[in-house]
C-alpha atoms as a PDB file:
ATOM      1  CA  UNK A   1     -34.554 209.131  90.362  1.00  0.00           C
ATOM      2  CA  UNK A   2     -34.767 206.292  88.000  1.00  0.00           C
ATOM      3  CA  UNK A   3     -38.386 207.651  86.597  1.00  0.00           C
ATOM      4  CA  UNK A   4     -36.745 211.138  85.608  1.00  0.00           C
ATOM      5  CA  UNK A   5     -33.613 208.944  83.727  1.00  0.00           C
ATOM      6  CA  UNK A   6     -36.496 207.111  82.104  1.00  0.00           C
ATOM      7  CA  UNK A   7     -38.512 210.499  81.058  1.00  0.00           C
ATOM      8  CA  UNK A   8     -35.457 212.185  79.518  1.00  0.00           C
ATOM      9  CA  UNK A   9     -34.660 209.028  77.717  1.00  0.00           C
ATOM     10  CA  UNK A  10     -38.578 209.138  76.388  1.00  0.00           C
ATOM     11  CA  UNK A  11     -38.766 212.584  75.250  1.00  0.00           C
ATOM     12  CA  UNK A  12     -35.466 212.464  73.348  1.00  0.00           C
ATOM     13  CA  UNK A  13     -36.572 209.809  71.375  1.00  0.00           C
ATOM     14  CA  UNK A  14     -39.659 211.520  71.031  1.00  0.00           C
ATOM     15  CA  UNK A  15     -37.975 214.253  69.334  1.00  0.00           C
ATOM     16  CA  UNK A  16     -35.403 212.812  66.952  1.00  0.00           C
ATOM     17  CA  UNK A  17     -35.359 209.561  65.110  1.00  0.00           C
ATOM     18  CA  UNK A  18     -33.473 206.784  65.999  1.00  0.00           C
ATOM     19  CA  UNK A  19     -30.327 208.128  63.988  1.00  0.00           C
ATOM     20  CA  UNK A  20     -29.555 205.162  61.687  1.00  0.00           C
ATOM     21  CA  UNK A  21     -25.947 204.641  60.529  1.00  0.00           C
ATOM     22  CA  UNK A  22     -24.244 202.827  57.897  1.00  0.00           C
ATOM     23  CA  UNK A  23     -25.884 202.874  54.280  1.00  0.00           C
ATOM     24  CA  UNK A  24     -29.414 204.203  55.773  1.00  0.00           C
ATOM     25  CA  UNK A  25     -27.505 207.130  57.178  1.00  0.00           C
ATOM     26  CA  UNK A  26     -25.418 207.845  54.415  1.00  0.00           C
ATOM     27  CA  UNK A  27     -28.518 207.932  52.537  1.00  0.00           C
ATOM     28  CA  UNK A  28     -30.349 210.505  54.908  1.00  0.00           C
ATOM     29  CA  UNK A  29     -26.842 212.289  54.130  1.00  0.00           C
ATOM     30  CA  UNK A  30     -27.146 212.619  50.410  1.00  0.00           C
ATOM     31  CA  UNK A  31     -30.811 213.704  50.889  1.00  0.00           C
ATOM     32  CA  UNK A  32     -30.248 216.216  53.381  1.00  0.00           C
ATOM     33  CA  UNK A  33     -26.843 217.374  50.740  1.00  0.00           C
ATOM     34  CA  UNK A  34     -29.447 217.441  47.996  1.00  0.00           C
ATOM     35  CA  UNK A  35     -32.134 219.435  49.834  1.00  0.00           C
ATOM     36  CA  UNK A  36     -30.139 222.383  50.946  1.00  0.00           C
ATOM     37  CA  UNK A  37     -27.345 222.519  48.869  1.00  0.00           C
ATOM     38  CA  UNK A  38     -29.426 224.907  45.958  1.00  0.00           C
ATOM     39  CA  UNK A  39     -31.502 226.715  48.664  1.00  0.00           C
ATOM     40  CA  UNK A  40     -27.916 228.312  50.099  1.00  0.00           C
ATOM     41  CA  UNK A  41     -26.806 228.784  46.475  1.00  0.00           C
ATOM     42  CA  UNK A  42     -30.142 230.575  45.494  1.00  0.00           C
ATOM     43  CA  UNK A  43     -30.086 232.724  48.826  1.00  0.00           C
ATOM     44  CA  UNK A  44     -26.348 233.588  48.465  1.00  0.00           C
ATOM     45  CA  UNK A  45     -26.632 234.411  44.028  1.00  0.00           C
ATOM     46  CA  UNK A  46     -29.967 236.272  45.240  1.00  0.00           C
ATOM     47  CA  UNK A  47     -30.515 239.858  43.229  1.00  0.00           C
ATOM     48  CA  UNK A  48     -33.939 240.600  43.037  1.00  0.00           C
ATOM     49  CA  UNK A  49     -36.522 242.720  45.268  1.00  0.00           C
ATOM     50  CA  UNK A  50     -36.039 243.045  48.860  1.00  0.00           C
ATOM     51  CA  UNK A  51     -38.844 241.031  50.223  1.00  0.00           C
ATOM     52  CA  UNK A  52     -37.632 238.043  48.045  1.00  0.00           C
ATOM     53  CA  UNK A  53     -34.258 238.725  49.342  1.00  0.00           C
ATOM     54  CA  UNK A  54     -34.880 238.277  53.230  1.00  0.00           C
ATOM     55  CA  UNK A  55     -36.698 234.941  52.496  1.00  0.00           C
ATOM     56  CA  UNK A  56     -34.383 233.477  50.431  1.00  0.00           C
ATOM     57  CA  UNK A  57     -31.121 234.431  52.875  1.00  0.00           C
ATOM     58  CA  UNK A  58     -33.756 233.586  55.769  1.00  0.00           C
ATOM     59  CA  UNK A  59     -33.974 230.041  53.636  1.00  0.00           C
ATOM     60  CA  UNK A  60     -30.453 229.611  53.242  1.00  0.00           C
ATOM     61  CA  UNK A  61     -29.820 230.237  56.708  1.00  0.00           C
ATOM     62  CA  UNK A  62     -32.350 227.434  57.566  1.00  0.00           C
ATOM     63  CA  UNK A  63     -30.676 224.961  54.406  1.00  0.00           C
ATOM     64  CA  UNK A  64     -26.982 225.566  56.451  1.00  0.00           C
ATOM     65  CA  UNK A  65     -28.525 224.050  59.287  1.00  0.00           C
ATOM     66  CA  UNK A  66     -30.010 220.937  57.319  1.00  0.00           C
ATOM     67  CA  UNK A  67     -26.846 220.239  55.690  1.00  0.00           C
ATOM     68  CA  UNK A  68     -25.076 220.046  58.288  1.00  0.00           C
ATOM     69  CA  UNK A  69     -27.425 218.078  60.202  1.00  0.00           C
ATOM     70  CA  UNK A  70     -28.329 220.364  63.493  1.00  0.00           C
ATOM     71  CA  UNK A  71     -31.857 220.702  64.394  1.00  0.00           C
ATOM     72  CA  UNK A  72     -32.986 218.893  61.519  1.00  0.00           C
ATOM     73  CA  UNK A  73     -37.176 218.043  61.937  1.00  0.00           C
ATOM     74  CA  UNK A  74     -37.465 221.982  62.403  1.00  0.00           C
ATOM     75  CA  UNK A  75     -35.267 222.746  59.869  1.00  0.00           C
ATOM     76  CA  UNK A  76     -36.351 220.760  57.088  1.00  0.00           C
ATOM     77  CA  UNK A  77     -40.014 221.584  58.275  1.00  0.00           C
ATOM     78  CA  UNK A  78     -39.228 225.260  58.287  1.00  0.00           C
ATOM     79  CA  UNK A  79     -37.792 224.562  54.627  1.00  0.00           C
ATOM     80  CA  UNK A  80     -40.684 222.652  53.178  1.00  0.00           C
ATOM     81  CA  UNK A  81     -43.619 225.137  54.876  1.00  0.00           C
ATOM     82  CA  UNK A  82     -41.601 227.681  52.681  1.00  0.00           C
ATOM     83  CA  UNK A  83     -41.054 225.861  49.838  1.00  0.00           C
ATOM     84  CA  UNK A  84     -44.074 225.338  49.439  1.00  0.00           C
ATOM     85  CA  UNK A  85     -45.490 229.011  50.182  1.00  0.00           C
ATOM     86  CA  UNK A  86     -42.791 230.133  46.998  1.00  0.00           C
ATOM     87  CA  UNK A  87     -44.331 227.397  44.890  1.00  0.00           C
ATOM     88  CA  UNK A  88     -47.857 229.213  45.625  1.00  0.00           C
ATOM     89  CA  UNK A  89     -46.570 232.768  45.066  1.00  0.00           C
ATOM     90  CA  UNK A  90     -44.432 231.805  41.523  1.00  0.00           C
ATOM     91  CA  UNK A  91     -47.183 230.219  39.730  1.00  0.00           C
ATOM     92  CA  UNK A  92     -44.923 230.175  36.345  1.00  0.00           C
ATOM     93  CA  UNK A  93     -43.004 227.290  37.928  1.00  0.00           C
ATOM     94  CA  UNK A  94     -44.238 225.872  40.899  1.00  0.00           C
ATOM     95  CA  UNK A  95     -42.865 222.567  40.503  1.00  0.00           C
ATOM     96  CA  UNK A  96     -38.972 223.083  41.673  1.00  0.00           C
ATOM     97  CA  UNK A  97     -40.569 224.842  44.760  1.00  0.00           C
ATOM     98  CA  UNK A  98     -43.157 221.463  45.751  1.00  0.00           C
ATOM     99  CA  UNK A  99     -39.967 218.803  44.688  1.00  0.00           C
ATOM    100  CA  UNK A 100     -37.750 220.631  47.599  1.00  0.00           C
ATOM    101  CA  UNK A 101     -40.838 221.036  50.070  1.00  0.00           C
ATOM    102  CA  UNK A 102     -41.366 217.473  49.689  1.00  0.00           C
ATOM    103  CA  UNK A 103     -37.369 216.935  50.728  1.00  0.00           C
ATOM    104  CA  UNK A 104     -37.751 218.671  53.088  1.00  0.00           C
ATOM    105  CA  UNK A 105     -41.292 217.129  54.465  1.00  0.00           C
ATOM    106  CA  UNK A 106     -39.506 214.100  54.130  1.00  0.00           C
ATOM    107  CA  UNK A 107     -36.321 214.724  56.023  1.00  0.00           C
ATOM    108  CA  UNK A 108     -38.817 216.559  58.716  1.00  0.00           C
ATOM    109  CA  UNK A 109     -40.239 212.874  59.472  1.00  0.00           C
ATOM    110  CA  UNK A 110     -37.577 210.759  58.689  1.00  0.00           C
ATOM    111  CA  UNK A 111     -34.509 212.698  60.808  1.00  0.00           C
ATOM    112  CA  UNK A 112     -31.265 213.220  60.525  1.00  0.00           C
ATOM    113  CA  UNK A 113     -29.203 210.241  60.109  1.00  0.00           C
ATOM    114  CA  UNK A 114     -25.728 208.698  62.233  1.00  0.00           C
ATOM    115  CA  UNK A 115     -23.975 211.477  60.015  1.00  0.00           C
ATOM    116  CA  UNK A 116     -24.732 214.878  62.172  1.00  0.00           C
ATOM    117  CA  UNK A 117     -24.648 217.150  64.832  1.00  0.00           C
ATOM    118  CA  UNK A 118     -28.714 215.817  65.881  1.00  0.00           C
ATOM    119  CA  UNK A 119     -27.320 212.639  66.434  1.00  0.00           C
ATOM    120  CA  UNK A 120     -23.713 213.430  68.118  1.00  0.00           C
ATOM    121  CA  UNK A 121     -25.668 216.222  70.598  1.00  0.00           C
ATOM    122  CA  UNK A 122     -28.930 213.712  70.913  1.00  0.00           C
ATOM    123  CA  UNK A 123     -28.459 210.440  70.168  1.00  0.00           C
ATOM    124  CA  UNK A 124     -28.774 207.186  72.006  1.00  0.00           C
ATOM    125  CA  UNK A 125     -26.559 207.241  75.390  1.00  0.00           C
ATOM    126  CA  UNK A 126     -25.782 204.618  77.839  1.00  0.00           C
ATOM    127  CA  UNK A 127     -26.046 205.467  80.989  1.00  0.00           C
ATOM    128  CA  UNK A 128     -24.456 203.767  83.956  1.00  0.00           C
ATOM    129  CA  UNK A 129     -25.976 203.703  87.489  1.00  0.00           C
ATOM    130  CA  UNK A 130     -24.043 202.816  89.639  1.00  0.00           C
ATOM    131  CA  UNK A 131     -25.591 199.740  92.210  1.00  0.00           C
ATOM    132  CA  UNK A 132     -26.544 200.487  95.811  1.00  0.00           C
ATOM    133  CA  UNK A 133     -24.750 198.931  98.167  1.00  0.00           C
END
């Protein structure tokens, strides 16, 4: 029994980071606020074609999820892989589309911080066996 306590302790950590608090977290906090905070105003104050539409709503959907810090490496990598497919498809200004992909390619590797739901539903437990007697 102790080897499967020690394998589900080794693939969470695998996973997510090491969910730093204090300043480091509030700092992962203000990136993660800065990140998704336009894509869910762009996908909710979209009116364009339809195909442009779905992605962008599909984006903000995906941005919600950053912010508040709940499955954040796929989230931020599902972010920057489109981010950076827009900046490829709206050649007149690219450069808004690579600055959020690299956000979000950043909070993909770095993690979420002490200051979500990753960290509250994943983060580091104690547990407690109790000794044979």
């Amino acid at each position: 029994m102790p080897n499967a306590v020690a394998f589900s302790q080794a693939t969470v950590q695998r996973l997510f980071s090491t969910f730093p608090c204090g300043l480091p977290g509030a700092g992962l906090l203000l990136l993660r606020a800065l990140t998704a905070t336009p894509l869910i105003r762009a996908g909710l104050l979209t009116a364009s074609s339809p195909a442009p539409v779905i992605a962008d709503m599909v984006t903000a959907g995906v941005a919600a999820l950053l912010l508040i810090g709940l499955w954040t490496p796929l989230a931020a990598g599902v972010i920057a892989v489109a981010e950076f497919g827009f900046a490829f498809t709206h050649p007149a200004d690219p450069w808004t589309f690579v600055h959020v992909g690299v956000l979000g390619a950043a909070l993909a590797m770095l993690g979420p911080g002490g200051c979500s739901l990753d960290a509250r539903l994943f983060g580091r437990k104690q547990i407690q066996i109790p000794p044979i007697l």
